[in-house]
C-alpha atoms as a PDB file:
ATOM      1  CA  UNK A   1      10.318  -6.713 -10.917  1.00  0.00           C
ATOM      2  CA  UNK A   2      11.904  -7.900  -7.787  1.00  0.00           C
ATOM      3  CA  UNK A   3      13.742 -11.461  -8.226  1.00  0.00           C
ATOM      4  CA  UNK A   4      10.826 -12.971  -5.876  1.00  0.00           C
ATOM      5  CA  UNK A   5       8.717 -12.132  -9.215  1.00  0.00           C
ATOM      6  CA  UNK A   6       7.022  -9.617  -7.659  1.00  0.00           C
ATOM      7  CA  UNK A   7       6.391  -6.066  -7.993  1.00  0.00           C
ATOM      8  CA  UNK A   8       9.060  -3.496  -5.599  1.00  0.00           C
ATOM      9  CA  UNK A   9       7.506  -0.691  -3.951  1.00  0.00           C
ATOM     10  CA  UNK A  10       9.011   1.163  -6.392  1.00  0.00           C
ATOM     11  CA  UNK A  11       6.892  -0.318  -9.298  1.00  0.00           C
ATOM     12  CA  UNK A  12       3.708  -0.397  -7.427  1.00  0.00           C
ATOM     13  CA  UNK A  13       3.988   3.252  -6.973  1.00  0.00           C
ATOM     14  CA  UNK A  14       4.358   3.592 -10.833  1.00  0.00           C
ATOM     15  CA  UNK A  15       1.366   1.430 -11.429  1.00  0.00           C
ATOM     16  CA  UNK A  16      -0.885   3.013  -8.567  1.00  0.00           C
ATOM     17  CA  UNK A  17       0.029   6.738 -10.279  1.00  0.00           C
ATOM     18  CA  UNK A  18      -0.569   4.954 -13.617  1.00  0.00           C
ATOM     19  CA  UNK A  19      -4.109   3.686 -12.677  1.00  0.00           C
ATOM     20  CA  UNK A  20      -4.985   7.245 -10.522  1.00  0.00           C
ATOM     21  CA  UNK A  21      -4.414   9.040 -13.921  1.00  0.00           C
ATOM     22  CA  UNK A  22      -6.100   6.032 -16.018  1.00  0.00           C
ATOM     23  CA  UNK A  23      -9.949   6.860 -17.598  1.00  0.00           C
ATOM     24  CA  UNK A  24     -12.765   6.038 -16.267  1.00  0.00           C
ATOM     25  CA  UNK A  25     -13.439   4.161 -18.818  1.00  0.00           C
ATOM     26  CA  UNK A  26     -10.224   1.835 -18.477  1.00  0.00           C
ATOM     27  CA  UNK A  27     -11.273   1.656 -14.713  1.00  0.00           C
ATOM     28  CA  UNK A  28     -14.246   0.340 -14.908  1.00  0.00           C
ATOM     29  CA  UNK A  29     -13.111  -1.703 -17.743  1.00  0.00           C
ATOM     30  CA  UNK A  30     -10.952  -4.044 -15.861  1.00  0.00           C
ATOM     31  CA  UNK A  31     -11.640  -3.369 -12.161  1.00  0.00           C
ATOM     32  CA  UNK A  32     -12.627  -6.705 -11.324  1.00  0.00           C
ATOM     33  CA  UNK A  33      -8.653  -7.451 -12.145  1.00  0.00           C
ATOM     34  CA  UNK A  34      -7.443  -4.279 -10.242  1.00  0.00           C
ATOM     35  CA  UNK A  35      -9.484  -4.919  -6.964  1.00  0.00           C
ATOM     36  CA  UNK A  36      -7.438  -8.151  -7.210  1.00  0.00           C
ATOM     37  CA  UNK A  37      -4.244  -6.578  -8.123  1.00  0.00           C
ATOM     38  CA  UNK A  38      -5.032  -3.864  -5.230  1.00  0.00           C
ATOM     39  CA  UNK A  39      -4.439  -7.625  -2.687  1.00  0.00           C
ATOM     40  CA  UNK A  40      -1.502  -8.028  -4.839  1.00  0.00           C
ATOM     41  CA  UNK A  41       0.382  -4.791  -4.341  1.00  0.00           C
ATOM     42  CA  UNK A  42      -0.419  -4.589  -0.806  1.00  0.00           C
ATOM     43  CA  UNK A  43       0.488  -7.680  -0.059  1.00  0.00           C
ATOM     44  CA  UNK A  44       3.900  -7.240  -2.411  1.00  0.00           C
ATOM     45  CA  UNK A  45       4.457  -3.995  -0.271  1.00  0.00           C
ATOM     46  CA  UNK A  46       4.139  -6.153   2.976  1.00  0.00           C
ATOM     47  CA  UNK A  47       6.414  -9.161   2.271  1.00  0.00           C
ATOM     48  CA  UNK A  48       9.406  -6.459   0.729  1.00  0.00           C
ATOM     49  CA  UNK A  49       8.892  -5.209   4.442  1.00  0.00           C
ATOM     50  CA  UNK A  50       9.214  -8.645   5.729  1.00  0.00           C
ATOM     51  CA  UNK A  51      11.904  -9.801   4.111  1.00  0.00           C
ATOM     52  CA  UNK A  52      13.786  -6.642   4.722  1.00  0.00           C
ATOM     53  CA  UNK A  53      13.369  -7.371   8.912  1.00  0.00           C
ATOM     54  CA  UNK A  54      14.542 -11.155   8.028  1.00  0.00           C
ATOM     55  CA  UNK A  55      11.200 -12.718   8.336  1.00  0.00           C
ATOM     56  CA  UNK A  56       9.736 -15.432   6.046  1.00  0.00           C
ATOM     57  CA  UNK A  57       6.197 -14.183   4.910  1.00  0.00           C
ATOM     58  CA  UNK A  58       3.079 -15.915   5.848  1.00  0.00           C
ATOM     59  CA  UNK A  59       0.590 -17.807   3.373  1.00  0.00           C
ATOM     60  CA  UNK A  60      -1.806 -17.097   5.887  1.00  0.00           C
ATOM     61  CA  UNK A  61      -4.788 -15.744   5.863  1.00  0.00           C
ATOM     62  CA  UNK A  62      -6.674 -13.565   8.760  1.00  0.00           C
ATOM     63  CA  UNK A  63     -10.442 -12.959   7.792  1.00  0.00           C
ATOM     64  CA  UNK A  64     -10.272 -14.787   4.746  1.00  0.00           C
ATOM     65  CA  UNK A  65      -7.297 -12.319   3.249  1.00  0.00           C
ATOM     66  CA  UNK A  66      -3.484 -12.678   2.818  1.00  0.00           C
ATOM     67  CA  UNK A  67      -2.861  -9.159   2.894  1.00  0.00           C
ATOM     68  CA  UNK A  68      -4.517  -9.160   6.805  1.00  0.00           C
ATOM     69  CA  UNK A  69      -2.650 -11.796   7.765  1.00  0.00           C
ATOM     70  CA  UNK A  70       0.837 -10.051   6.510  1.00  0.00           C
ATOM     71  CA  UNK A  71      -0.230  -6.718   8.546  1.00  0.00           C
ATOM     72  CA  UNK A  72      -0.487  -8.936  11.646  1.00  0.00           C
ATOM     73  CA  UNK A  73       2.888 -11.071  11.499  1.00  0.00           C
ATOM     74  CA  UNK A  74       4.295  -7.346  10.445  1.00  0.00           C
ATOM     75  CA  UNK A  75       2.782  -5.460  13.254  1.00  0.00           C
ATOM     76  CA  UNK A  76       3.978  -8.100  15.942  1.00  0.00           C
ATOM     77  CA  UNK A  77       6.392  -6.609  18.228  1.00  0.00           C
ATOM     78  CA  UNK A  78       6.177  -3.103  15.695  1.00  0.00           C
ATOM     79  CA  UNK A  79       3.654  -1.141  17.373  1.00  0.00           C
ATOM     80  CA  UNK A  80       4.328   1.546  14.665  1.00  0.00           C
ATOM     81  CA  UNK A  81       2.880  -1.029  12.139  1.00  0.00           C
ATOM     82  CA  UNK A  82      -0.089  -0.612  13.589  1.00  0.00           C
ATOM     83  CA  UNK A  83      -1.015   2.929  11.834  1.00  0.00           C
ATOM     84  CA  UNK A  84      -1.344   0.917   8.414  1.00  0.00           C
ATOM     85  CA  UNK A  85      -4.109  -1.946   9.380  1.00  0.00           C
ATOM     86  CA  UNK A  86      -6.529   0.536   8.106  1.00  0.00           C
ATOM     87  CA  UNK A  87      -4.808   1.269   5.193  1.00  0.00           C
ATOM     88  CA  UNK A  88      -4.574  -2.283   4.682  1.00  0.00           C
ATOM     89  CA  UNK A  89      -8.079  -3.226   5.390  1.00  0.00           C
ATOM     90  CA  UNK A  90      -9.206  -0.131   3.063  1.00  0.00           C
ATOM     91  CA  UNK A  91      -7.452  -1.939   0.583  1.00  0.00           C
ATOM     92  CA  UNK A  92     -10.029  -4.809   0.930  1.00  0.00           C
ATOM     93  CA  UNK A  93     -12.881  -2.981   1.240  1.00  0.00           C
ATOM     94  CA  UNK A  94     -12.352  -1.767  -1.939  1.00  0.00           C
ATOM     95  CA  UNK A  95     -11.729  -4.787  -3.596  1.00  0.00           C
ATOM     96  CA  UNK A  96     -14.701  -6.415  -1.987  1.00  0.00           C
ATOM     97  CA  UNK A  97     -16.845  -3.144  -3.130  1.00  0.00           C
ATOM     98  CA  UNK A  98     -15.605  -3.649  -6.977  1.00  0.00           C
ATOM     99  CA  UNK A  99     -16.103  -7.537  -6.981  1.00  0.00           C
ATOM    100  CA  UNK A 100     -19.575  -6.729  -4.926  1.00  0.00           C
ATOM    101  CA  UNK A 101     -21.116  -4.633  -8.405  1.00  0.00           C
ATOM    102  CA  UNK A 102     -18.494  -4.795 -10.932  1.00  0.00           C
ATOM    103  CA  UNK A 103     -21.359  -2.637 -12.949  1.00  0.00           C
ATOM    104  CA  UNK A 104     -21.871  -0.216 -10.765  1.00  0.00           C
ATOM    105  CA  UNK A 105     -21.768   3.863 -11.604  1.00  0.00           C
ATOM    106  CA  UNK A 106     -19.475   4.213  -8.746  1.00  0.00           C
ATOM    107  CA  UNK A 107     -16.859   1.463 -10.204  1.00  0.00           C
ATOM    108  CA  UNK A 108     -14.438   3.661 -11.601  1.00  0.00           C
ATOM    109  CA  UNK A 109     -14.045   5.594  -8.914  1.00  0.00           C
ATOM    110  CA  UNK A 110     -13.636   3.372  -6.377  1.00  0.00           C
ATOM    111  CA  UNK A 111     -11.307   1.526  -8.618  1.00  0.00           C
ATOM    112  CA  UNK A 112      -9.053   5.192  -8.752  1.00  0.00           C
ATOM    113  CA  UNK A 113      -9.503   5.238  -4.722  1.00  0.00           C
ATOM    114  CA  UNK A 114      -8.512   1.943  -4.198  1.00  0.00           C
ATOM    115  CA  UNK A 115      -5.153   2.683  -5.979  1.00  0.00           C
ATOM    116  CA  UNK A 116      -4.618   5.426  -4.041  1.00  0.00           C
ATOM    117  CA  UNK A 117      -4.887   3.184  -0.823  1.00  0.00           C
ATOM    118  CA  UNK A 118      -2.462   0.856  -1.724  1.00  0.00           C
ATOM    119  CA  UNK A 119      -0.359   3.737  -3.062  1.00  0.00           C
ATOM    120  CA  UNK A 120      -0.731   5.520   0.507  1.00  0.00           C
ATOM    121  CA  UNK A 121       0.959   1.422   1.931  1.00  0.00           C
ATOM    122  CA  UNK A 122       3.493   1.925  -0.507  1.00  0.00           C
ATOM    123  CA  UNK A 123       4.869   5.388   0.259  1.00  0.00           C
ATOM    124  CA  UNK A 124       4.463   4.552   4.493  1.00  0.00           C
ATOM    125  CA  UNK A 125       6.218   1.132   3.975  1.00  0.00           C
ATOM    126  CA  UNK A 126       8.721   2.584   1.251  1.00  0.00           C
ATOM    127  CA  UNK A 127       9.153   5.311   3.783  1.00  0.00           C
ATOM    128  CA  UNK A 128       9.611   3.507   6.744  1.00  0.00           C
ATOM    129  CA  UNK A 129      11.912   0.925   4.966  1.00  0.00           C
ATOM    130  CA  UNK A 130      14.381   4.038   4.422  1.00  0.00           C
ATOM    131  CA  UNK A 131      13.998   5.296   7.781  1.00  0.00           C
ATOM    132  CA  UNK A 132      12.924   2.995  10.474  1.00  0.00           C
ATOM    133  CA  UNK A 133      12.002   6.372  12.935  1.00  0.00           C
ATOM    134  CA  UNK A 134       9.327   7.384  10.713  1.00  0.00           C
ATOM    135  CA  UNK A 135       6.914   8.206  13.694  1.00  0.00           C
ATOM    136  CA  UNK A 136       4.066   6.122  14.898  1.00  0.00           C
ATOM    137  CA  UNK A 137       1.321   7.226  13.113  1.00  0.00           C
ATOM    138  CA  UNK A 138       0.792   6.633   9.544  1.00  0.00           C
ATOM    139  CA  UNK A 139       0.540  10.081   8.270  1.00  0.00           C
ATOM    140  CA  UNK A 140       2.914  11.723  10.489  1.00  0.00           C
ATOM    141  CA  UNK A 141       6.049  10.945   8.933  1.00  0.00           C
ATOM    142  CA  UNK A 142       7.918  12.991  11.399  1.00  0.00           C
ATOM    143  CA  UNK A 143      11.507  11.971  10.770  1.00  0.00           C
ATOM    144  CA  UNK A 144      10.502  12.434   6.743  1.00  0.00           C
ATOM    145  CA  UNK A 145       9.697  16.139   6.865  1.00  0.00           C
ATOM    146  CA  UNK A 146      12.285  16.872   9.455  1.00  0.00           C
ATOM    147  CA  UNK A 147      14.738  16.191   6.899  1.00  0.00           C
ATOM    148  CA  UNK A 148      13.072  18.160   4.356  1.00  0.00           C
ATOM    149  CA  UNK A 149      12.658  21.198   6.537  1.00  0.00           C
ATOM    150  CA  UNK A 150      15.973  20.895   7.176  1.00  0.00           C
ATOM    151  CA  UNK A 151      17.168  20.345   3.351  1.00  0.00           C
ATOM    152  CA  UNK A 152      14.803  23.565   2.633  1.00  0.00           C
ATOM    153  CA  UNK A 153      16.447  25.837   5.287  1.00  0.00           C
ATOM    154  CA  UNK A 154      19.846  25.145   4.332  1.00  0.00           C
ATOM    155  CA  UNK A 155      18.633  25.920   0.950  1.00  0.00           C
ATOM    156  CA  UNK A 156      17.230  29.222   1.435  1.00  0.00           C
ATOM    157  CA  UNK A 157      20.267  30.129   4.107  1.00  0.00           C
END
């Protein structure tokens, strides 16, 4: 845990793979908690960003959510930040699906999904934390497997 008492991108990334291999059984179980938890993380990932640019995190919230309201101050004057506001509001739409019909046949899985969504935040922010010319879209992670192409043809040379 970081010394803010909160998880490090590094331990939500062990708990999202944790949960992604968890039973359905365990899912659905507890996924009342984990929608929460999925805020949690995300909003974890987002302040580690913050902090790391020198900004105090917000208690605000933007549509009722912290986690929204983090995107936003993050995204401000980062137009690159801007590839994760889905990511981020995926992350509430599952929530809000789980706490909608905890009982529902679907709940495991979109318990398992909605890990994977927050783990998707923490590998872009992670990402982008190590190398601030990741790319502008989420997914692209140019600079990321420039290096690795790179690091794989020196290896086969």
């Amino acid at each position: 845990m970081t010394t803010h008492d909160r998880p490090s991108i590094e331990d939500v990334l062990k708990r999202t793979e944790a949960l992604v291999a968890a039973s359905d059984e365990e899912l659905a179980r507890n996924a009342t908690a984990l929608g929460d938890e999925f805020l949690s993380m995300g909003e974890a990932i987002l302040e580690a960003w913050l902090e790391a640019k020198g900004a105090v995190p917000t208690d605000a919230t933007s549509e009722g959510f912290r986690l929204l309201a983090l995107h936003r101050q993050a995204a401000r004057g980062n137009p690159s930040f801007n590839a994760c506001r889905e990511t981020c509001r995926e992350i509430v739409y599952h929530r809000n699906l789980i706490h909608s019909d905890p009982a529902a046949p679907e709940t495991a899985r979109r318990a398992r999904l909605g890990a994977m969504v927050v783990r998707h935040l923490a590998l872009f922010i992670g990402g982008k934390l190590e190398s601030d010319g990741l790319g502008e879209f989420c997914c692209s992670s140019r600079g990321v497997r420039q290096t690795e192409q790179a690091e794989t043809q020196s290896e086969t040379a």
